[in-house]
Protein backbone atom coordinates (compact mmCIF):
# COMPACT_ATOMS: atom_id res chain seq x y z
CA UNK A 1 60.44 -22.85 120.03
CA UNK A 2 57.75 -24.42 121.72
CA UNK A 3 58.82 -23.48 124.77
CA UNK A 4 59.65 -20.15 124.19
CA UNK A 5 56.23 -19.35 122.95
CA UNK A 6 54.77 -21.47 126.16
CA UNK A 7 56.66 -19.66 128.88
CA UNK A 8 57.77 -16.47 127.68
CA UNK A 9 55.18 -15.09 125.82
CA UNK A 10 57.24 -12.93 122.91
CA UNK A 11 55.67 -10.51 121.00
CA UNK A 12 58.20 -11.32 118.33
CA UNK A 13 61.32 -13.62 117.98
CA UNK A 14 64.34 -11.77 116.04
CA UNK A 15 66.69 -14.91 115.04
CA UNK A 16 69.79 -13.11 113.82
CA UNK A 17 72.62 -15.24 112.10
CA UNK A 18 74.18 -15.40 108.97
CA UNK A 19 71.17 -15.31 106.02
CA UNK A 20 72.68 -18.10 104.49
CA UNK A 21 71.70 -20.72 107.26
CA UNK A 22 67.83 -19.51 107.27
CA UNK A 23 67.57 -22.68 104.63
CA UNK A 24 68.53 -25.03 107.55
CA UNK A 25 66.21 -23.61 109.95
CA UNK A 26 63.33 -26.11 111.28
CA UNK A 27 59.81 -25.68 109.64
CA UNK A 28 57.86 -24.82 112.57
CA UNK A 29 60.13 -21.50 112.86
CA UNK A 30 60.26 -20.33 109.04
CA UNK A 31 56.20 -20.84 108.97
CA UNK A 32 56.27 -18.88 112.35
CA UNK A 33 54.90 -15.35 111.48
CA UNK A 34 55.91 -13.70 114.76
CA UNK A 35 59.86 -15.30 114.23
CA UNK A 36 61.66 -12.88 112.06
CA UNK A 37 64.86 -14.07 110.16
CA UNK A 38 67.50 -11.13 110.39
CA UNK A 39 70.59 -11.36 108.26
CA UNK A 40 73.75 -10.73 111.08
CA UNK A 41 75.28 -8.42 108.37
CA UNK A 42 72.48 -6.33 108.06
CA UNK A 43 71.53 -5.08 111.43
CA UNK A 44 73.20 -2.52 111.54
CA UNK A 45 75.11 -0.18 108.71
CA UNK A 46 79.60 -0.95 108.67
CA UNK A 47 78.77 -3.87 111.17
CA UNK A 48 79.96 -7.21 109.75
CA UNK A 49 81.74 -10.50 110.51
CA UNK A 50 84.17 -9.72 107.86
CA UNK A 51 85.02 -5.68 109.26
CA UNK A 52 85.65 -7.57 112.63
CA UNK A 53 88.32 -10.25 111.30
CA UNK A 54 89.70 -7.58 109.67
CA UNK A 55 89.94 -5.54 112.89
CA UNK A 56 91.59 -8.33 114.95
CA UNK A 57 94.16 -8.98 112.03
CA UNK A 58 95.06 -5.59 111.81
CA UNK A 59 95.67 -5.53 115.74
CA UNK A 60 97.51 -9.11 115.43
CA UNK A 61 95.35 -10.58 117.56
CA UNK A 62 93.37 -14.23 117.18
CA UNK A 63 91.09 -13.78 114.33
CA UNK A 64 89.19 -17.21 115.46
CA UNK A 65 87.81 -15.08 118.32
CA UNK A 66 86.12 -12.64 116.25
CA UNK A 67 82.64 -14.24 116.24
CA UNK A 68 82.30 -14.03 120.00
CA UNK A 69 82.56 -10.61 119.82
CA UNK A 70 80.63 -9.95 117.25
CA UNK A 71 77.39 -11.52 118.53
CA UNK A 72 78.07 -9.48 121.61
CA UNK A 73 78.22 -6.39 119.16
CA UNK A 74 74.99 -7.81 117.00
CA UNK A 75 73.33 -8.09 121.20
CA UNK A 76 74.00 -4.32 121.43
CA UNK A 77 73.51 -3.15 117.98
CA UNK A 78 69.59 -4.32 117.58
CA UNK A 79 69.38 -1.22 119.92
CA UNK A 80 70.09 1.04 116.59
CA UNK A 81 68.56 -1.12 114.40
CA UNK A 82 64.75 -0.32 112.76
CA UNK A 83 63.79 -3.68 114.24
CA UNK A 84 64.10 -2.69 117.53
CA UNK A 85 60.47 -0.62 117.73
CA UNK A 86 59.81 -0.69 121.85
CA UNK A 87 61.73 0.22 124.71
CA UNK A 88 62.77 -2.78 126.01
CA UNK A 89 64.33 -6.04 123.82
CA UNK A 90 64.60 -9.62 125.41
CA UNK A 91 68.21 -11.29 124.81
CA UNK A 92 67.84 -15.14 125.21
CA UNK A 93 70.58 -17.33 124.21
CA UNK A 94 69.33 -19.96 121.19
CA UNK A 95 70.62 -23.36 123.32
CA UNK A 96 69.12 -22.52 126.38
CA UNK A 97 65.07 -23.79 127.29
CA UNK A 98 63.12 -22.41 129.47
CA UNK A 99 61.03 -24.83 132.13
CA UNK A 100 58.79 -22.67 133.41
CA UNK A 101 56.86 -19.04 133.43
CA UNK A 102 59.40 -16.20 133.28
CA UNK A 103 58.47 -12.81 134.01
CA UNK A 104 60.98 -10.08 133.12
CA UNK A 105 59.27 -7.11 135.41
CA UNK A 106 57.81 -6.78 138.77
CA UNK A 107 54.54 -5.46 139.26
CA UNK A 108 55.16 -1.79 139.26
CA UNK A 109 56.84 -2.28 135.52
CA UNK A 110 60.91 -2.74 136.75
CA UNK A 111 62.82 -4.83 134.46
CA UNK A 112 64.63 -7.79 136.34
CA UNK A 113 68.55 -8.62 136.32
CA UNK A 114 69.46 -12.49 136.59
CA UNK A 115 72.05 -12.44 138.28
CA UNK A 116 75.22 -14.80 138.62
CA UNK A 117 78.29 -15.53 140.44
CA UNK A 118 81.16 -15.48 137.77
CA UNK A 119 84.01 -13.03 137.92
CA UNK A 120 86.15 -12.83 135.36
CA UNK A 121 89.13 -10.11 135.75
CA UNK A 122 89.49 -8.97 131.62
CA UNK A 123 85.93 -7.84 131.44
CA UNK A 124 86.13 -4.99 134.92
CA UNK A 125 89.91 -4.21 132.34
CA UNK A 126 87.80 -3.67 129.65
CA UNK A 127 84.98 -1.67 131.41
CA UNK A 128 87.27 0.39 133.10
CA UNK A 129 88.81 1.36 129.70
CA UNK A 130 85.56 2.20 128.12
CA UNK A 131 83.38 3.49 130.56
CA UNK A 132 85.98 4.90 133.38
CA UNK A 133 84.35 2.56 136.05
CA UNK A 134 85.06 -0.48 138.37
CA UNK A 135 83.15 -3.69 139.65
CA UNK A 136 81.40 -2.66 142.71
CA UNK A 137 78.48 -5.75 142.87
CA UNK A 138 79.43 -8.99 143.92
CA UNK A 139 77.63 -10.78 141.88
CA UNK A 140 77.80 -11.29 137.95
CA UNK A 141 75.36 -9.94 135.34
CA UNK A 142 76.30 -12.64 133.13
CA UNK A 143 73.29 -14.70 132.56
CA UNK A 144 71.70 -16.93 129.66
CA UNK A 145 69.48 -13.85 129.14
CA UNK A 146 68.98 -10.13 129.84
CA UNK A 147 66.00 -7.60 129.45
CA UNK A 148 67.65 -4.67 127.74
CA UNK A 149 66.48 -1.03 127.56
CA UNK A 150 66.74 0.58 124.66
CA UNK A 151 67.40 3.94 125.69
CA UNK A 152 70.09 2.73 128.18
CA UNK A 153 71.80 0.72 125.44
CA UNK A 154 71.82 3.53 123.29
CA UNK A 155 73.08 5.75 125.84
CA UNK A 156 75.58 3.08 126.57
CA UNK A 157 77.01 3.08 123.36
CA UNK A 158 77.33 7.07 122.87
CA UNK A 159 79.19 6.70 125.47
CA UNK A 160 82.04 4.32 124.42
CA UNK A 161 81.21 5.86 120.92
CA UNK A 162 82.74 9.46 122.46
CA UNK A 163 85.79 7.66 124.00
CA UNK A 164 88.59 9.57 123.09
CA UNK A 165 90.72 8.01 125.04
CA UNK A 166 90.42 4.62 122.81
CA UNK A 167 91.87 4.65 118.97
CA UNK A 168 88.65 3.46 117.05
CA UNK A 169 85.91 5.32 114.55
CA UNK A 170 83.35 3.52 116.02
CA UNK A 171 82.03 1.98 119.54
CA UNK A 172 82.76 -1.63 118.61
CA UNK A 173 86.31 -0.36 116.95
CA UNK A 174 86.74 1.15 120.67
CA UNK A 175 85.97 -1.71 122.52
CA UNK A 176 88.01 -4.04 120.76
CA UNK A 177 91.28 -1.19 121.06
CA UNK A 178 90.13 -1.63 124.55
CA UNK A 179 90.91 -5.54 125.08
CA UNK A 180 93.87 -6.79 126.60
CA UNK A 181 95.77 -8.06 123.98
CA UNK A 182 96.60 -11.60 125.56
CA UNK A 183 92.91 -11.46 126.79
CA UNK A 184 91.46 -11.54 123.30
CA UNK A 185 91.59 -15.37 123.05
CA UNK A 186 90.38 -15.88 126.60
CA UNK A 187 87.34 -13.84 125.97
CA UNK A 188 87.86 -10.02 127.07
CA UNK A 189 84.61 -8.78 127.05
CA UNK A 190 81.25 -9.28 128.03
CA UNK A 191 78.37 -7.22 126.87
CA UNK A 192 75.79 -8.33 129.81
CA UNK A 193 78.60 -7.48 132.49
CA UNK A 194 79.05 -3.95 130.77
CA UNK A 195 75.36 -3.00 130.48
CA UNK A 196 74.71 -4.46 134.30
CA UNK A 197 77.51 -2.35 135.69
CA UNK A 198 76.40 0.74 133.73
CA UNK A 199 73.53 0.56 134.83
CA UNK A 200 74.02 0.02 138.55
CA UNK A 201 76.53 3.19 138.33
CA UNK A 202 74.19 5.42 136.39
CA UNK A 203 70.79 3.82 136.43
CA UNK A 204 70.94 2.03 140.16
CA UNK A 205 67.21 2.10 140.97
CA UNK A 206 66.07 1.39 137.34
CA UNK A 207 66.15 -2.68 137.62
CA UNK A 208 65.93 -4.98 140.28
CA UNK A 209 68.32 -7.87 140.74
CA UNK A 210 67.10 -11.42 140.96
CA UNK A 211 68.55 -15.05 140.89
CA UNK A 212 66.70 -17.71 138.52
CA UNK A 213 67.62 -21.42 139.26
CA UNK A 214 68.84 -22.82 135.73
CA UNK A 215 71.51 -25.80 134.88
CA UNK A 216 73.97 -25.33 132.40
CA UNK A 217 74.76 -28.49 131.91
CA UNK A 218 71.95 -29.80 130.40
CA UNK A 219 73.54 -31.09 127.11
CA UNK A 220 74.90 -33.57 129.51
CA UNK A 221 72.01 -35.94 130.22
CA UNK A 222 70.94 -36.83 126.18
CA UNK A 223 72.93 -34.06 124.34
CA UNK A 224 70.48 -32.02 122.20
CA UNK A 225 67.67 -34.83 121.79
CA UNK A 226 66.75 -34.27 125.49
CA UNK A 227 62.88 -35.60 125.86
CA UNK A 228 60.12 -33.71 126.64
CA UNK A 229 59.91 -35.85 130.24
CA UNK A 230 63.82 -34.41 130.78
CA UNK A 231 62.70 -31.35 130.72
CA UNK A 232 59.32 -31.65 132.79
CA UNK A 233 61.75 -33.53 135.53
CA UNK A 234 64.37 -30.56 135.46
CA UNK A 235 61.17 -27.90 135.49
CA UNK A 236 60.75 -29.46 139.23
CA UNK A 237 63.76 -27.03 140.00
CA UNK A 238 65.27 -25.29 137.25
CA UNK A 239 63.98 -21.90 135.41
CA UNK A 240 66.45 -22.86 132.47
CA UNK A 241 68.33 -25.67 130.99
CA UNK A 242 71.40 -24.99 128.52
CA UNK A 243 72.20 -27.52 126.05
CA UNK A 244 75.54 -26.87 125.10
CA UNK A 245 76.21 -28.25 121.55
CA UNK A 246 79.68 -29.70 122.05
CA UNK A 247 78.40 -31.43 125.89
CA UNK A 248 79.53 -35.44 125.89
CA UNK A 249 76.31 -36.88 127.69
CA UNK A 250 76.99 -40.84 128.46
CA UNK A 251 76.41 -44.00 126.41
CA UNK A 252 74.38 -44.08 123.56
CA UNK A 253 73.60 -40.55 123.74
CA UNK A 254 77.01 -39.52 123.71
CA UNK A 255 77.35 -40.82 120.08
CA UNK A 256 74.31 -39.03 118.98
CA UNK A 257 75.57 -35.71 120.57
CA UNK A 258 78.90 -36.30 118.64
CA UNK A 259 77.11 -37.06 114.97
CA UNK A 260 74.90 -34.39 115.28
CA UNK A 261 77.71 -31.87 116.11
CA UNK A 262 80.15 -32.85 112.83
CA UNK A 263 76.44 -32.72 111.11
CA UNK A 264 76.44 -28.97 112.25
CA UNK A 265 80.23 -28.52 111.38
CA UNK A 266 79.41 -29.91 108.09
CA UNK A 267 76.39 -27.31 106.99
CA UNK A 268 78.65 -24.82 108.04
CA UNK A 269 81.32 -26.05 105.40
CA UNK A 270 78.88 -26.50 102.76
CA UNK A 271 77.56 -22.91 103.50
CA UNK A 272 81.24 -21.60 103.17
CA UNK A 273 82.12 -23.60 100.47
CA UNK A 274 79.32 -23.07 97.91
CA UNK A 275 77.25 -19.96 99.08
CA UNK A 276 80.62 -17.58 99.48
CA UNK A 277 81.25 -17.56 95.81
């Protein structure tokens, strides 16, 4: 959180995730009065965890997946939510740090894409499904964060939303109709690659594209009880640093980074075990 305030300046942090962990959240963030605590199942009206299992059982697909989706869904959704109050919202994944000042718009007020070099075939299937276009960039929108407009987003999702080519009542119904159903398990759609490609097709002059030096791997050096030093070492280079929660750093770390993942596996038992009666 530190860091976050240090180099990115927010005007307000929306944490969204399931109510019932806000008891397990550090100190420094529940005393925080510009961090707001937003229950997952309440951002939106008919969107839940529970209507999205439902949706992939119904379709016989791998129910285990449904999370992934949904925070994808929850990423788009704060778009139509009453928390989202300007015209542009800040996506920033929760294990990634960043090293250094990050600005999110040039000087003449364009928003900036991070861009990538992943290509993964199910998401164009998808996108051509819902939005009746194809990959035409090189380069991959998929990045630990994304500056979102919330006019374009909401345009974006009128448009799957009218789909009538899709089965579906709603636009996250639709988009799941539109995975591949052996694609569902190997993750089938991607939410940053959708909004960067309909924007380039519709909105091309509206953001620029940029690259940002970060490390993914950061979970690898001392798992999640990386040192403030770390981190001042990896600023020399990196914009980012992701520390990935189930990363197997070396020797004694790597014991550490193992204890305090069953320690995460086990609040999420005791949350399902006593708080879902």
């Amino acid at each position: 959180m530190r860091y976050v305030h240090k180099y990115l300046h927010p005007q307000k942090i929306y944490i969204i995730t399931d109510i019932r962990f806000k008891r397990f959240l550090p100190k420094e963030v529940l005393i925080d009065k510009r961090c707001v605590i937003v229950d997952e199942n309440n951002v939106i009206d008919g969107l839940d965890i529970e209507k999205i299992k439902g949706l992939f059982q119904k379709l016989n697909r791998v129910k285990m997946g449904a999370g992934w989706y949904y925070q994808q869904f929850l990423k788009m959704a704060f778009a139509l939510s009453n928390h989202c109050d300007s015209d542009y919202y800040l996506s920033w994944d929760s294990d990634t740090i960043p090293l250094r000042e990050i600005i999110f718009f040039d000087e003449s007020g364009k928003p900036y894409f991070t861009m990538k070099s992943e290509h993964h075939a199910p998401y164009f299937v998808a996108i051509e499904r819902l939005l009746g276009i194809t990959k035409t960039n090189s380069r991959s929108y998929i990045a630990e964060n994304m500056m979102f407009n919330k006019s374009i987003m909401l345009e974006l999702i009128n448009v799957i939303q009218s789909n009538q080519n899709l089965k579906g009542n709603t636009w996250y119904e639709k988009i799941v109709y539109a995975l591949e159903p052996e694609s569902v398990s190997q993750l089938g759609f991607s939410e940053f690659e959708t909004y960067g490609n309909y924007c380039l097709t519709y909105h091309p002059h509206h953001y620029i594209e940029r690259t940002l030096p970060s490390f993914r791997s950061g979970g690898l050096i001392q798992g999640r009880f990386v040192s403030d030093r770390i981190l001042r070492q990896l600023s020399f280079d990196q914009a980012t640093a992701s520390f990935e929660i189930y990363d197997r750093p070396p020797f004694p770390w790597g014991k550490l980074a193992y204890l305090y993942a069953r320690w995460q596996r086990r609040k999420e038992l005791i949350i399902r075990r006593f708080y879902l009666r």
